[in-house]
Protein backbone atom coordinates (compact mmCIF):
# COMPACT_ATOMS: atom_id res chain seq x y z
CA UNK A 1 87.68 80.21 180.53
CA UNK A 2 89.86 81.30 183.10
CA UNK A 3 87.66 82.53 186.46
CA UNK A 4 90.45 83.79 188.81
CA UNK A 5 90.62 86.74 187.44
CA UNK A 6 87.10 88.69 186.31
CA UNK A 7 86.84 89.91 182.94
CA UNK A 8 84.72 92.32 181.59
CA UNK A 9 83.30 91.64 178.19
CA UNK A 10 81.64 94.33 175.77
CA UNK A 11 80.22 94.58 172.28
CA UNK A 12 79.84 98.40 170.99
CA UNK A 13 78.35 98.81 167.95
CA UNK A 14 78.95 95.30 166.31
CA UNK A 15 82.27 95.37 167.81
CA UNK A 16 83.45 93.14 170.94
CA UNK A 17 85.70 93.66 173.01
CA UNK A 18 87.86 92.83 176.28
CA UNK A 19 88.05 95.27 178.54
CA UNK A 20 91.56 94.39 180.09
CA UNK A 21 92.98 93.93 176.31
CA UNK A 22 93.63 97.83 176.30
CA UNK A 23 97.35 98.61 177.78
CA UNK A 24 96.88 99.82 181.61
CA UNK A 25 93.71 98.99 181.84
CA UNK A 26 92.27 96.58 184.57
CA UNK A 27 88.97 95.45 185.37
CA UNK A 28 88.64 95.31 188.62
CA UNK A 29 84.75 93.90 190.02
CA UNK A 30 80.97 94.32 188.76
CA UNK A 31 77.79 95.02 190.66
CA UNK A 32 74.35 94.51 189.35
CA UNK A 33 71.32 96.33 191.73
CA UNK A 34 68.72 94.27 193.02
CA UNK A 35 65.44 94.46 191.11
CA UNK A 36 63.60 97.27 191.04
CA UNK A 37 59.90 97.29 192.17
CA UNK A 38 57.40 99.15 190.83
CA UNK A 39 54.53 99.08 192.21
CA UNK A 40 50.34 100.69 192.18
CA UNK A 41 49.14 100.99 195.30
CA UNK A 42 45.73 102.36 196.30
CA UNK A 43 44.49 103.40 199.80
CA UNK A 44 40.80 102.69 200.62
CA UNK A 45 39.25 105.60 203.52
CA UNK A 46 37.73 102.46 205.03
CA UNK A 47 39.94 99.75 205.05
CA UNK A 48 43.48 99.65 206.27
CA UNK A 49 46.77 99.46 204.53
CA UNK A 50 46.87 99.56 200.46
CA UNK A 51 46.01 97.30 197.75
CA UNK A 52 48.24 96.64 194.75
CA UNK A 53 46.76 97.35 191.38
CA UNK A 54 47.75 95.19 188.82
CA UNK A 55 50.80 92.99 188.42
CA UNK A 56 53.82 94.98 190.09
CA UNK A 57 56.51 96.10 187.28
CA UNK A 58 59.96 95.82 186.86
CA UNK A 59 61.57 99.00 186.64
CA UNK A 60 65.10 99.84 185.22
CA UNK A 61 68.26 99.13 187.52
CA UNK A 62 72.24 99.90 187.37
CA UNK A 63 75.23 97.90 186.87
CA UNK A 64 78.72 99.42 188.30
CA UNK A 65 81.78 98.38 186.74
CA UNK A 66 85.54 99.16 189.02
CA UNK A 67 88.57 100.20 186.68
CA UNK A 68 91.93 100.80 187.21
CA UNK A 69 94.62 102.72 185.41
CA UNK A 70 98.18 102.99 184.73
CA UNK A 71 99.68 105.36 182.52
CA UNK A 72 103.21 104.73 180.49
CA UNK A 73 103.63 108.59 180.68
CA UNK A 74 101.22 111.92 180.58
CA UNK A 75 100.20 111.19 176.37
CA UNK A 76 99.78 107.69 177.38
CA UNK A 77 97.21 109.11 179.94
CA UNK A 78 95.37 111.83 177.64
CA UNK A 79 94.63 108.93 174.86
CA UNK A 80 93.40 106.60 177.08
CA UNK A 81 91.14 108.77 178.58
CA UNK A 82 89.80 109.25 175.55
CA UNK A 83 90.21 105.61 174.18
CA UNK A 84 87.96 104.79 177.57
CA UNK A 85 85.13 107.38 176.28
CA UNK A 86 85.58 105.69 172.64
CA UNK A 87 84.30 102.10 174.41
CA UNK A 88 81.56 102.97 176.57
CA UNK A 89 79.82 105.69 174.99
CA UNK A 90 77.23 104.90 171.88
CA UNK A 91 74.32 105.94 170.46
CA UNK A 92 72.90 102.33 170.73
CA UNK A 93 72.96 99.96 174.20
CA UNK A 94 76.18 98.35 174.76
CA UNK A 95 76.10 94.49 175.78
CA UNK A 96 77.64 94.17 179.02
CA UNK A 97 79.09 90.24 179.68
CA UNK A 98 81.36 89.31 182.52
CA UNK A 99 83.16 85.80 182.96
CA UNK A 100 81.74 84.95 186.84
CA UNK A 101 78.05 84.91 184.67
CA UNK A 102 79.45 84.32 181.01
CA UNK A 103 75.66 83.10 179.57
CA UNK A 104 74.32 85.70 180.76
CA UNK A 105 74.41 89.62 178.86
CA UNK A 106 73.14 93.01 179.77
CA UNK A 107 72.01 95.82 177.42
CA UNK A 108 73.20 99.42 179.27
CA UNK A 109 74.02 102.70 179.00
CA UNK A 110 76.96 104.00 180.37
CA UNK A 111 76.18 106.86 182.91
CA UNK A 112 78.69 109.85 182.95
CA UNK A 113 81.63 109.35 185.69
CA UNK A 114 84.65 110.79 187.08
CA UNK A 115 88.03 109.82 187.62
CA UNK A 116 90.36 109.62 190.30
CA UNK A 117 93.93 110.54 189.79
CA UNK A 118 95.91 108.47 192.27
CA UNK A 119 99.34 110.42 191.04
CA UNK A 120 100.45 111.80 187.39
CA UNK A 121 99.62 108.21 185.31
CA UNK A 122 97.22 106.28 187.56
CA UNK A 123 93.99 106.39 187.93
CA UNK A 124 90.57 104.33 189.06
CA UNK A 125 86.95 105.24 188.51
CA UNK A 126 83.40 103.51 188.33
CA UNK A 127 81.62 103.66 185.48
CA UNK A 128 77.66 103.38 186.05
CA UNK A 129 75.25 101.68 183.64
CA UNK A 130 71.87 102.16 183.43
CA UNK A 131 70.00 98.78 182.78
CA UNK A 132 66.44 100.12 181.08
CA UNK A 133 64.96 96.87 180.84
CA UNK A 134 65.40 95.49 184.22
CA UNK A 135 66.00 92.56 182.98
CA UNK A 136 69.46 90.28 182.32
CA UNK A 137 69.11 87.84 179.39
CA UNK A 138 70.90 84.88 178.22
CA UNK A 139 73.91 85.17 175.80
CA UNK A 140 71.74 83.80 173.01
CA UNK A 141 68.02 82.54 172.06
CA UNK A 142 66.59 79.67 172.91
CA UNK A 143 67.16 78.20 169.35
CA UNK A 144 71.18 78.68 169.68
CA UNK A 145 71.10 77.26 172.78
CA UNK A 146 73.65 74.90 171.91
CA UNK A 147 76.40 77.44 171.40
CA UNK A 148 76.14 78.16 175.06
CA UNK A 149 77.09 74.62 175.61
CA UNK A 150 78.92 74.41 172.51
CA UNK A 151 81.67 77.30 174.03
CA UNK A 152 80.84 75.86 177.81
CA UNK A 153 79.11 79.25 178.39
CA UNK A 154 76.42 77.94 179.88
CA UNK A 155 76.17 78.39 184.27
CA UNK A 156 74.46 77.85 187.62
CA UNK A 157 71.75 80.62 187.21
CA UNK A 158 70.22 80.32 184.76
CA UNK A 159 67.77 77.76 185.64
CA UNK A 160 68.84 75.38 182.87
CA UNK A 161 67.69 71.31 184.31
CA UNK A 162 69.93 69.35 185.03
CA UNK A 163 70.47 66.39 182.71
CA UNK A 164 68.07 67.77 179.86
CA UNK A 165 68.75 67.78 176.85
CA UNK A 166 66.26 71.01 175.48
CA UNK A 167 65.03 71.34 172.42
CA UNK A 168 63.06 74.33 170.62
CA UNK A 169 62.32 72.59 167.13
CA UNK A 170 59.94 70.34 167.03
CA UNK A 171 58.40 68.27 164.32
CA UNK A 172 55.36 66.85 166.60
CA UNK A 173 51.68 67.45 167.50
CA UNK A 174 52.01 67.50 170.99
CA UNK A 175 55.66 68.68 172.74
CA UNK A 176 56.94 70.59 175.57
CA UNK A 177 58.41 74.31 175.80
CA UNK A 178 60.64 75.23 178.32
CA UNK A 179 61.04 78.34 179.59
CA UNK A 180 63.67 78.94 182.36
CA UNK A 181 63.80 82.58 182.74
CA UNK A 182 62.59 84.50 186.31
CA UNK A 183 59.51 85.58 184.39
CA UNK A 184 56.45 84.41 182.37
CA UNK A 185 57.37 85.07 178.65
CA UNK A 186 54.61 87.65 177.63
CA UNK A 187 55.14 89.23 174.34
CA UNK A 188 51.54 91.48 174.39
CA UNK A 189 51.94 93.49 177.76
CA UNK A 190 55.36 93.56 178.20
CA UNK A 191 56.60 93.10 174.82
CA UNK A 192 58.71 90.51 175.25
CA UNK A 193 60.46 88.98 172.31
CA UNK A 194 59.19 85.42 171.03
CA UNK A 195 58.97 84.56 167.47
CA UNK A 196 57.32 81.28 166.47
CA UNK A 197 58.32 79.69 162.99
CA UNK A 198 55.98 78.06 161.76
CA UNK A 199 56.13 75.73 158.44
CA UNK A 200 54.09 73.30 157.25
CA UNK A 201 51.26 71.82 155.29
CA UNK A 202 47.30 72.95 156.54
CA UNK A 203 45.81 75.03 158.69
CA UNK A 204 47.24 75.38 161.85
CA UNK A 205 46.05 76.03 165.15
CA UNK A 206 48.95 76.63 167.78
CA UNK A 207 47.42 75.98 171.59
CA UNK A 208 49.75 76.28 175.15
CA UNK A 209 47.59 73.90 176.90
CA UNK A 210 49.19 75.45 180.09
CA UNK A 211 47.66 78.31 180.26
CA UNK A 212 45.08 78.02 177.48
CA UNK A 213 47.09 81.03 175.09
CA UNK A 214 46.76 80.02 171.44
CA UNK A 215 46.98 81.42 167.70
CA UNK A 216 44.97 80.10 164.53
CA UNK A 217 45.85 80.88 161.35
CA UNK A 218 42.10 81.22 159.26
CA UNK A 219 44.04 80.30 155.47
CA UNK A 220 46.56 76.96 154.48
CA UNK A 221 50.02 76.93 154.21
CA UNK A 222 51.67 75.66 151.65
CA UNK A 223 55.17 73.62 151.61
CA UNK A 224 56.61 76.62 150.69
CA UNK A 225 55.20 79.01 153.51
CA UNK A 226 56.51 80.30 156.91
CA UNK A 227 54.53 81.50 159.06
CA UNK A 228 56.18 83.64 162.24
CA UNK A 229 54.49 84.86 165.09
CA UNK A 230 56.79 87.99 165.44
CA UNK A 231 55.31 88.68 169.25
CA UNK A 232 51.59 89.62 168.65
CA UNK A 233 52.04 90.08 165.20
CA UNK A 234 52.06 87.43 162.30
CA UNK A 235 53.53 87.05 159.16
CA UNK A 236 53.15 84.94 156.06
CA UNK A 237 56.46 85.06 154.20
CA UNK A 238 57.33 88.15 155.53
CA UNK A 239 53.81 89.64 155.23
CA UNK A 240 51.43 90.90 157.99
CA UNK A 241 48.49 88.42 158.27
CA UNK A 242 46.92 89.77 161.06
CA UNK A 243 43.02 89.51 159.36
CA UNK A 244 43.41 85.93 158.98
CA UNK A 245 44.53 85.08 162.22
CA UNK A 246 42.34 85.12 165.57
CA UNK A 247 44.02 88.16 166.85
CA UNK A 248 45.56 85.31 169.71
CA UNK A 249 49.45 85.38 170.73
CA UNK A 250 51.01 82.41 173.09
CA UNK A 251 52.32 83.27 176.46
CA UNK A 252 55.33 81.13 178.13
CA UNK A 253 54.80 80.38 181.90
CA UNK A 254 58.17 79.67 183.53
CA UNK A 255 59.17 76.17 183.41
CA UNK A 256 57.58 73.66 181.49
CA UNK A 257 54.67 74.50 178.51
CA UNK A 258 52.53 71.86 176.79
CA UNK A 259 51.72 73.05 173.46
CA UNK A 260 49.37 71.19 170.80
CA UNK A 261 49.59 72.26 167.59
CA UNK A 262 46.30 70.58 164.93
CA UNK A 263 45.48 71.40 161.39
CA UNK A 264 48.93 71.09 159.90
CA UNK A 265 50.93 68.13 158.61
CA UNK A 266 54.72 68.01 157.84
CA UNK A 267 55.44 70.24 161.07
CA UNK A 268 58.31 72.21 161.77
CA UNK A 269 58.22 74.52 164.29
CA UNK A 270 60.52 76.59 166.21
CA UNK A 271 60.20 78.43 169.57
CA UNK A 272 63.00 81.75 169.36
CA UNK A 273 63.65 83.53 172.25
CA UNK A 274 65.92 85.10 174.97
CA UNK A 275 65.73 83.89 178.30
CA UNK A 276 65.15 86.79 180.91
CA UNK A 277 66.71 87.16 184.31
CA UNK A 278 66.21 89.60 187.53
């Protein structure tokens, strides 16, 4: 991939797309805000200062995106202006990707903006997205993380180790998650996606010896069962569970997670997931 020039890369609606591939148009730089803090603070009448209550939040932040436009003649103009609309306006979130971070995607809205007629064909304008997650995550999940490497998408950033080879199947007991995003993976108060495939032979009980999160599944599997623990909520072959679980979910601490798995013979289990960035 060619890095002297940025590009801007978007997918709309199942469709993807380079921005500079339209005829006059150039991308031109893009600006992600910092984090956004949200915090709970409470004064006391007899102490000084304020206290933070609870953890402090990540509110949503905006991307800015610098265009530039030259017209063939004053038609050429008119349909591009509306060929631009036609890209960055959707009903769902567009994915935002540009080529100085290529692993890494954001989910936006564009904001409405204005344009700046520099004579009777040219123009430039910002576009602003808003960014409701907060959060940047990785091109794929965890268990296609060898397309990253496979397309040499991957990049400094995103807190992938040097030298490791990572896997998120395992057939063992005993391995080791890991989970390189900014923030602790936690899929019951902030909803973060994580599925968990599960197959095998038993009864399993799933534990993240880290932090001491685990799930138990109270009936056997079969051979022919999966088992996925969609966030909080499991299913057996596609069916909700919940009563025969223990109500449990795992949470992923950044960097390395030692899970145990017992109960269950002929293991095969997969961790699913999108890394998250500030």
């Amino acid at each position: 991939m060619d890095f002297s020039k940025p590009k801007l890369f978007a997918k709309v609606d199942g469709r993807s797309f380079e921005f500079d591939e339209m005829d006059g148009l150039h991308f031109l730089d893009l600006r992600v805000d910092a984090p956004q803090t949200r915090t709970n603070l409470q004064s006391n009448d007899y102490q000084d200062g304020s206290r933070q209550q609870g953890p402090i939040l990540f509110g949503a932040r905006t991307v800015a995106a610098d265009f530039y436009f030259e017209a063939n003649d004053l038609h050429d103009f008119e349909l591009a202006t509306q060929e631009i609309w036609r890209r960055l306006y959707s009903r769902n979130l567009i994915e935002l990707r540009w080529s100085r971070m290529p692993g890494i995607k954001m989910a936006v809205i564009a904001k409405p903006f204005e344009q700046t007629r520099l004579n009777w064909g040219d123009m430039k304008f910002t576009v602003e997205f808003d960014m409701p997650s907060g959060y940047r995550q990785s091109l794929v999940k965890s268990d296609q993380l060898q397309f990253i490497y496979d397309e040499e998408l991957s990049q400094i950033g995103m807190n992938l180790p040097n030298g490791e080879d990572l896997h998120y199947r395992f057939k063992q007991t005993r391995f080791k998650v890991y989970n390189p995003s900014d923030v602790v993976i936690d899929p019951y108060w902030q909803k973060h996606d994580l599925d968990i495939i599960i197959k095998g032979q038993g009864t399993p009980t799933m534990t993240n010896l880290t932090n001491n999160y685990g799930i138990v599944l109270n009936r056997a599997l079969t051979a022919n069962d999966t088992l996925i623990w969609h966030g909080v909520h499991p299913l057996l072959n596609g069916a909700s569970c919940e009563r025969a679980t223990n109500h449990g979910h795992l949470q992923l601490e950044k960097g390395w997670n030692d899970i145990s798995i017992t109960g269950l013979s002929n293991i095969d289990v997969t961790f699913s997931f999108p890394f998250l960035y500030l």
